[in-house]
Structure formats: structure tokens, C-alpha cells
Protein backbone atom coordinates (compact mmCIF):
# COMPACT_ATOMS: atom_id res chain seq x y z
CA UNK A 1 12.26 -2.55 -9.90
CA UNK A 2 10.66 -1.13 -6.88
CA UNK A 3 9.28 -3.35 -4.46
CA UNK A 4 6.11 -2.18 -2.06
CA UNK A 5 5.26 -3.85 0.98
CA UNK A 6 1.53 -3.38 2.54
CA UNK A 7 2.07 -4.24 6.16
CA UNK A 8 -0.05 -3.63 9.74
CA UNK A 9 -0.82 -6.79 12.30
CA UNK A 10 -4.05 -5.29 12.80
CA UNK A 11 -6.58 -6.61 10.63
CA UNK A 12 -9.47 -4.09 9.22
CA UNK A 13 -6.64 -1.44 8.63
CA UNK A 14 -7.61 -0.96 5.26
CA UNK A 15 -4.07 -2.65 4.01
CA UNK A 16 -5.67 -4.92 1.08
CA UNK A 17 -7.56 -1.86 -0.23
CA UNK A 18 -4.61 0.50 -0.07
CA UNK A 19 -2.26 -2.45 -1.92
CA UNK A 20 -5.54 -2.83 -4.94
CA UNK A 21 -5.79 0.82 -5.48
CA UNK A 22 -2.09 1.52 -5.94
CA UNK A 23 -1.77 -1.60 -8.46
CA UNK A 24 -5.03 -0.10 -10.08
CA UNK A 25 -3.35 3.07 -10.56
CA UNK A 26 -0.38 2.46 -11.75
CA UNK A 27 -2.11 -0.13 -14.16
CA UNK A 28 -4.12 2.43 -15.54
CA UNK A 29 -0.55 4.25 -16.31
CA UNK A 30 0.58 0.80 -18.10
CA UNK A 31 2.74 -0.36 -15.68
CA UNK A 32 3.33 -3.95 -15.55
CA UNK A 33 2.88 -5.01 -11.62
CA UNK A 34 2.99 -8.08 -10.04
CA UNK A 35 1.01 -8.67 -6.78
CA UNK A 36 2.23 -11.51 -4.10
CA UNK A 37 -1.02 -12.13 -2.30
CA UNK A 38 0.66 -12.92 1.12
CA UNK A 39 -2.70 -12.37 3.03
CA UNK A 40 -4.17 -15.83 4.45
CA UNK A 41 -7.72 -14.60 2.91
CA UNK A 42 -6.58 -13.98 -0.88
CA UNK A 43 -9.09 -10.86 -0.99
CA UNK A 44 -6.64 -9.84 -4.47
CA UNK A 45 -6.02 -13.12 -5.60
CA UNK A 46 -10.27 -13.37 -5.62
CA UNK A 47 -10.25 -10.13 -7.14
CA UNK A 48 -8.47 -11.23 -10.11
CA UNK A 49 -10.92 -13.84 -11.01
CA UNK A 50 -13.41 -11.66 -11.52
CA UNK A 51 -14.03 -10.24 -15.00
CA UNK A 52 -11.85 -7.19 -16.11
CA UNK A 53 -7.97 -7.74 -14.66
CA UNK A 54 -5.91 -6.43 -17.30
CA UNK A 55 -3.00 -8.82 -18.65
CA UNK A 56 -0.26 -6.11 -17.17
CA UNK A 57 -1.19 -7.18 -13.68
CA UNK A 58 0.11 -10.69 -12.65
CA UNK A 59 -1.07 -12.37 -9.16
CA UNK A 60 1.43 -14.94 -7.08
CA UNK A 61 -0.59 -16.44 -4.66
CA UNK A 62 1.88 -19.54 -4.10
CA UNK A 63 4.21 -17.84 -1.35
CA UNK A 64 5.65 -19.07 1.77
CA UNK A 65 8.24 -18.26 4.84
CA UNK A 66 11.07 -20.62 2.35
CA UNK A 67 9.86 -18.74 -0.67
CA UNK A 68 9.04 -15.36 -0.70
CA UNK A 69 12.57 -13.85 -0.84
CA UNK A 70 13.60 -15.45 -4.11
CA UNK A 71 9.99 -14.67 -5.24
CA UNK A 72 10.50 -11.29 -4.68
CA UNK A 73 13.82 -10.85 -6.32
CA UNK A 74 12.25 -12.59 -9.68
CA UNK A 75 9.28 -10.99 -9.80
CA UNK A 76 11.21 -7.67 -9.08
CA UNK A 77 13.38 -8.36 -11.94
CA UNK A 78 10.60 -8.72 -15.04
CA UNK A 79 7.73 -6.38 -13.81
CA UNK A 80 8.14 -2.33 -13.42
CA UNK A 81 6.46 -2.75 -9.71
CA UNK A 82 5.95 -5.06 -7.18
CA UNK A 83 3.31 -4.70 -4.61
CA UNK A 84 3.09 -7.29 -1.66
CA UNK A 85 0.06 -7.42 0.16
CA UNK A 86 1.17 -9.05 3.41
CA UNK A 87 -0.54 -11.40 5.68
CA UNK A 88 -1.57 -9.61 9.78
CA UNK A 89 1.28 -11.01 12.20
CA UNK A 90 4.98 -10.00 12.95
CA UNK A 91 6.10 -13.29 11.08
CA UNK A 92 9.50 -14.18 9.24
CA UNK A 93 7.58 -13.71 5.92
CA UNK A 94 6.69 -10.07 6.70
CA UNK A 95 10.09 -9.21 8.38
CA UNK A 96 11.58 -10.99 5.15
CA UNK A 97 9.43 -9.26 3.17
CA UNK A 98 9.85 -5.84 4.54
CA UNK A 99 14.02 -6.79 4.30
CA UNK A 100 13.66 -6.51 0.35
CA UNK A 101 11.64 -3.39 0.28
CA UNK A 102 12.15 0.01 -1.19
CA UNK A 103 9.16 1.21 0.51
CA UNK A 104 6.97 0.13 3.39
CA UNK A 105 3.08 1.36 3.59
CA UNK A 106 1.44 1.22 6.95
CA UNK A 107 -1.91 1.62 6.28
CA UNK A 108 -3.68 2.65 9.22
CA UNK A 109 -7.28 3.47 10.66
CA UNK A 110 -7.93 6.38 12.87
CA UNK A 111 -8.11 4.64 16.24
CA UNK A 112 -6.18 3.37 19.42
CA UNK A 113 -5.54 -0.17 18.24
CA UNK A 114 -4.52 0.34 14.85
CA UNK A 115 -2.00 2.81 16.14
CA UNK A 116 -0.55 0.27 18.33
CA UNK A 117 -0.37 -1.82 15.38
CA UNK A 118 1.43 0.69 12.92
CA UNK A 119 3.92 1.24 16.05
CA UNK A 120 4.52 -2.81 16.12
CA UNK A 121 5.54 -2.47 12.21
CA UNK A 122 7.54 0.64 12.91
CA UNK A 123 9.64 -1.48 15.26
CA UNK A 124 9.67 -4.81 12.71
CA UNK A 125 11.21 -1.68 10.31
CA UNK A 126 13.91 -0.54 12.82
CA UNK A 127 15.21 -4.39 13.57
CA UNK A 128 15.09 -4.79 9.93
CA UNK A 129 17.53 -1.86 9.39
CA UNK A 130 19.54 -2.94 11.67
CA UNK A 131 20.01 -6.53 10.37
CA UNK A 132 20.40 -5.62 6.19
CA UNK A 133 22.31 -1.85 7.33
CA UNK A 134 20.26 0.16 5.17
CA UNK A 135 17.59 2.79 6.09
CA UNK A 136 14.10 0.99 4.51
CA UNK A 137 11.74 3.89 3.87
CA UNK A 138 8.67 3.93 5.08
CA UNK A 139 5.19 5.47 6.12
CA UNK A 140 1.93 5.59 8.02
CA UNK A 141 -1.13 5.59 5.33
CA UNK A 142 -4.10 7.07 6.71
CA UNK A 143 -7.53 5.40 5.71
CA UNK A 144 -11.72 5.52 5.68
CA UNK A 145 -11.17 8.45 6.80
CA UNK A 146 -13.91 11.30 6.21
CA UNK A 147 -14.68 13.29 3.53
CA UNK A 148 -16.25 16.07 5.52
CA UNK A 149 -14.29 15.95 9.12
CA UNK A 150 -11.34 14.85 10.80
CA UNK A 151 -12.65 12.89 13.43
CA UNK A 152 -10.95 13.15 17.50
CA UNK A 153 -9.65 9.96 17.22
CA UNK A 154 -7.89 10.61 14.07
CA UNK A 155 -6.23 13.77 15.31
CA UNK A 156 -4.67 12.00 18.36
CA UNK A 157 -3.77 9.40 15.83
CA UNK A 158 -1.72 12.35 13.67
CA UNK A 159 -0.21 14.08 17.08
CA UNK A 160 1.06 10.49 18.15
CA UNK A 161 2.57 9.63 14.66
CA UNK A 162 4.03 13.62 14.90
CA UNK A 163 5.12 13.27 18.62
CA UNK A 164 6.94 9.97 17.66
CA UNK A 165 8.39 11.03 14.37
CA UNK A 166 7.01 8.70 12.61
CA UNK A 167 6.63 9.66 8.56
CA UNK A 168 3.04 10.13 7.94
CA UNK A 169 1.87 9.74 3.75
CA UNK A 170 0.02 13.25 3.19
CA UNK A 171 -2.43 11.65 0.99
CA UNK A 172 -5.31 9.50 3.56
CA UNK A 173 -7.67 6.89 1.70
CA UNK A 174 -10.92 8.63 2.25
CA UNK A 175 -14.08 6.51 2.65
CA UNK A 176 -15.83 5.63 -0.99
CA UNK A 177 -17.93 3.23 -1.82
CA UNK A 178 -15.87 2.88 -5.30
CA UNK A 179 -13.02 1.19 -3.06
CA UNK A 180 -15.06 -1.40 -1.55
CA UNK A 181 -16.56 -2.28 -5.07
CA UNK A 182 -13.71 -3.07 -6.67
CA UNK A 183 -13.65 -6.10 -5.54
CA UNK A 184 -17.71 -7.20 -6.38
CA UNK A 185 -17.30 -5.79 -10.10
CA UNK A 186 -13.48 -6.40 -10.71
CA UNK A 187 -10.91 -4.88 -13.19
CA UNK A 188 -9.04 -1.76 -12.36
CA UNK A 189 -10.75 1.84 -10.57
CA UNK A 190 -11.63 3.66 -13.63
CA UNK A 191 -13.61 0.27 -14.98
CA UNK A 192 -16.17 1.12 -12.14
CA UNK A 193 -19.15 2.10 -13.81
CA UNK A 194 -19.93 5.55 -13.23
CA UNK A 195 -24.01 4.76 -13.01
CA UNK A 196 -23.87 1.76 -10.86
CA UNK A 197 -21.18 3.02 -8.41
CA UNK A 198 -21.44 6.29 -6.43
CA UNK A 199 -18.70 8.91 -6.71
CA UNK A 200 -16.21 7.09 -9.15
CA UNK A 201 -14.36 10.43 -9.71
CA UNK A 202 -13.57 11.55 -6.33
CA UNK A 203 -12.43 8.02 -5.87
CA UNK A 204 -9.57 8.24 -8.62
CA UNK A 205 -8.48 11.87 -8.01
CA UNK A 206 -7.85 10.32 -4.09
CA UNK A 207 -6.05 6.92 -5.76
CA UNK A 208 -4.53 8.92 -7.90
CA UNK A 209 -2.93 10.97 -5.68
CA UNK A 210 -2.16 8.64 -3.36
CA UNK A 211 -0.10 6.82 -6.44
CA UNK A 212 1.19 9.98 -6.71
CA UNK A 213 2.73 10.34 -3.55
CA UNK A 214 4.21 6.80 -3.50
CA UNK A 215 5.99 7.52 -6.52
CA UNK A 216 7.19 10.35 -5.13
CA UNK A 217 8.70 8.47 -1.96
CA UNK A 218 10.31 6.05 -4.52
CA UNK A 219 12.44 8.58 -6.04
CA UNK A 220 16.34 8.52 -4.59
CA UNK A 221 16.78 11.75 -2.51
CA UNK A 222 18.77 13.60 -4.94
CA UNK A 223 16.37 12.96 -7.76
CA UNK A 224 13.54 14.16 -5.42
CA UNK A 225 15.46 17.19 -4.47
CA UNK A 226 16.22 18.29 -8.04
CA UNK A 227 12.05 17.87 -8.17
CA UNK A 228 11.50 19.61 -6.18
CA UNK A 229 14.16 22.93 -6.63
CA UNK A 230 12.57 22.72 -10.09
CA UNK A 231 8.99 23.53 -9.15
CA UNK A 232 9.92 26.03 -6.41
């Protein structure tokens, strides 16, 4: 089944958020997803002790450089998704990780710095393809960004990832409070309560489309351009 790496060696990208809401999603569709919690701080595997994570989402937390490739190939073989939140640094788990993946997600802020950082991954990618020989899809996720504007910064952000030809998601994780709350009340997006939490709604029509688009990317080329004749 497919297997989603989360990966930028800047920290603050928004990666952990971005690798929550896509599990939440697809939870909330019945999937059965397993998370490997590669990050050094855990943020998902403390998530998941809090009150509310359904049954249909495991967490494996116990990974290392010796163990994550067989750990990925078994959890990939008895759960519909895997999502694998990995830890900040160009090491041989991420490059490992990112090896085994149908589809890497670069989450990325609008700024200087994290764009250095996506470009980093972007080359991790390229060595990768040339060690397995196979193309690994993958893509630059915008996030916090604005509701309202697109900020300077985040426009030179887009012309550099254009310039370079570097795939850019079209879907960007806007700013909402619902994301960061997730992980104080626990359980999945739409458990958020609607009077506690401001703009719950908006916050799972942008998930949801963002799950939208990754399944989307998933789909083998022929498949996608069937799709896609279909709706025209």
C-alpha cells in the first residue's frame, strides 16, 4: 500500500502538522493508516495518547537507521496507508525512508530558509533516484500560509519552486487554529469541537482537499489520465 514520507531539514516547516492532517483525513474516510513517528520529539506519538485516536490509526514509535526499512515494508503490507513523519536532518533513515516511498511531501513555509531546506530534500530525492532507478514522486507543500493574502515572501518562494521546476502541491495548509489544536484535544479533525475551536469547517474543506490532492498524486499516470479525460 502506498507509503508517504513527510520530509524538510528545517524544523518549524509545518511537516508534523501536514503528516496529522492527512492521517486525520483519510481516517475519517476509514482508512486503516499506520504512522512511523520518526521525529526525535514524538509530537504524533503524544498525540495519540490523548483521548479520541480511533483504533484504524496505529503509531510505531520504535524506529531506527537498522530498522525502518523492514518496518516500512510490514507496515505497508497490513494497513491501506502509511504515513512517515520524518525526523529534520539529511540522515540514512530519511534517505532510506524516502528510498521506499511512493510519494514524498515537502512541506514548506513561505520564507528564504525553508526554501533552502525543501531544495536540500529535492537533492536527497534526485540521489535517491539514482541509487533504486526509479523516478520517486514528489512535491513542495505550501503551509500557514494566509487566508486573506499571499504574502512577498511566499511569491518568491512559488517563482523559485517554478524557475527550478520543482512540483509544487496546489493545495497550501492555510493558517487555522483547528490545526494547532489537534494536538491539545486529540482524535481526528472533525472531533474538534465546533464551539471550543474557531473555524473547524474551513479547516476540513482545506485538509480535505489537501487529502484530495495526495490521492490524486498516488494514482499511476495512466489511471490519472483516464481521470482526468473523463471529467474534461
Amino acid at each position: 500500500m502506498p507509503v508517504i514520507a513527510f520530509a524538510n531539514p528545517k524544523g518549524g516547516a509545518g511537516k508534523t502538522t501536514a503528516a496529522l492532517l492527512l492521517a486525520s483525513e483519510l481516517a475519517s474516510h476509514q482508512a486503516q493508516i499506520t504512522i512511523i513517528d520518526a521525529d526525535p520529539e514524538r509530537w504524533i506519538s503524544q498525540w495519540a495518547k490523548l483521548p479520541g485516536k480511533p483504533d484504524r490509526i496505529r503509531i510505531m514509535s520504535e524506529v531506527t537507521e537498522d530498522s525502518i526499512v523492514d518496518l516500512i515494508a510490514d507496515e505497508a503490507a497490513r494497513s491501506q496507508f502509511v504515513i512517515i513523519d520524518l525526523e529534520g536532518t539529511a540522515s540514512l533513515m530519511v534517505a532510506n525512508a524516502i528510498g521506499m516511498s511512493d510519494l514524498v511531501i515537502i512541506p514548506t513555509q513561505g520564507g528564504s530558509m525553508d526554501a533552502k531546506g525543501a531544495a536540500k530534500m529535492i537533492r536527497l530525492i534526485r540521489n535517491q533516484e539514482r541509487m533504486t532507478r526509479r523516478p520517486i514522486p514528489h512535491g513542495v507543500l505550501l503551509t500557514r500560509t494566509s487566508a486573506a493574502m499571499m504574502s512577498r515572501s511566499l511569491r518568491n518562494v512559488r517563482d523559485q519552486l517554478a524557475a527550478s521546476d520543482i512540483p509544487l502541491f496546489d493545495t497550501s495548509i492555510v493558517e487555522r487554529a483547528a490545526f494547532r489544536d489537534i494536538f491539545d484535544y486529540g482524535g481526528l479533525l472533525a472531533d474538534l469541537p465546533v464551539t471550543g475551536v474557531s473555524n473547524v469547517a474551513k479547516a476540513r474543506v482545506n485538509a480535505g482537499a489537501f487529502a484530495a490532492e495526495v490521492i490524486e498524486r498516488l494514482r499511476p499516470p495512466a489511471k490519472a489520465a483516464a481521470a482526468a479525460r473523463e471529467t474534461a
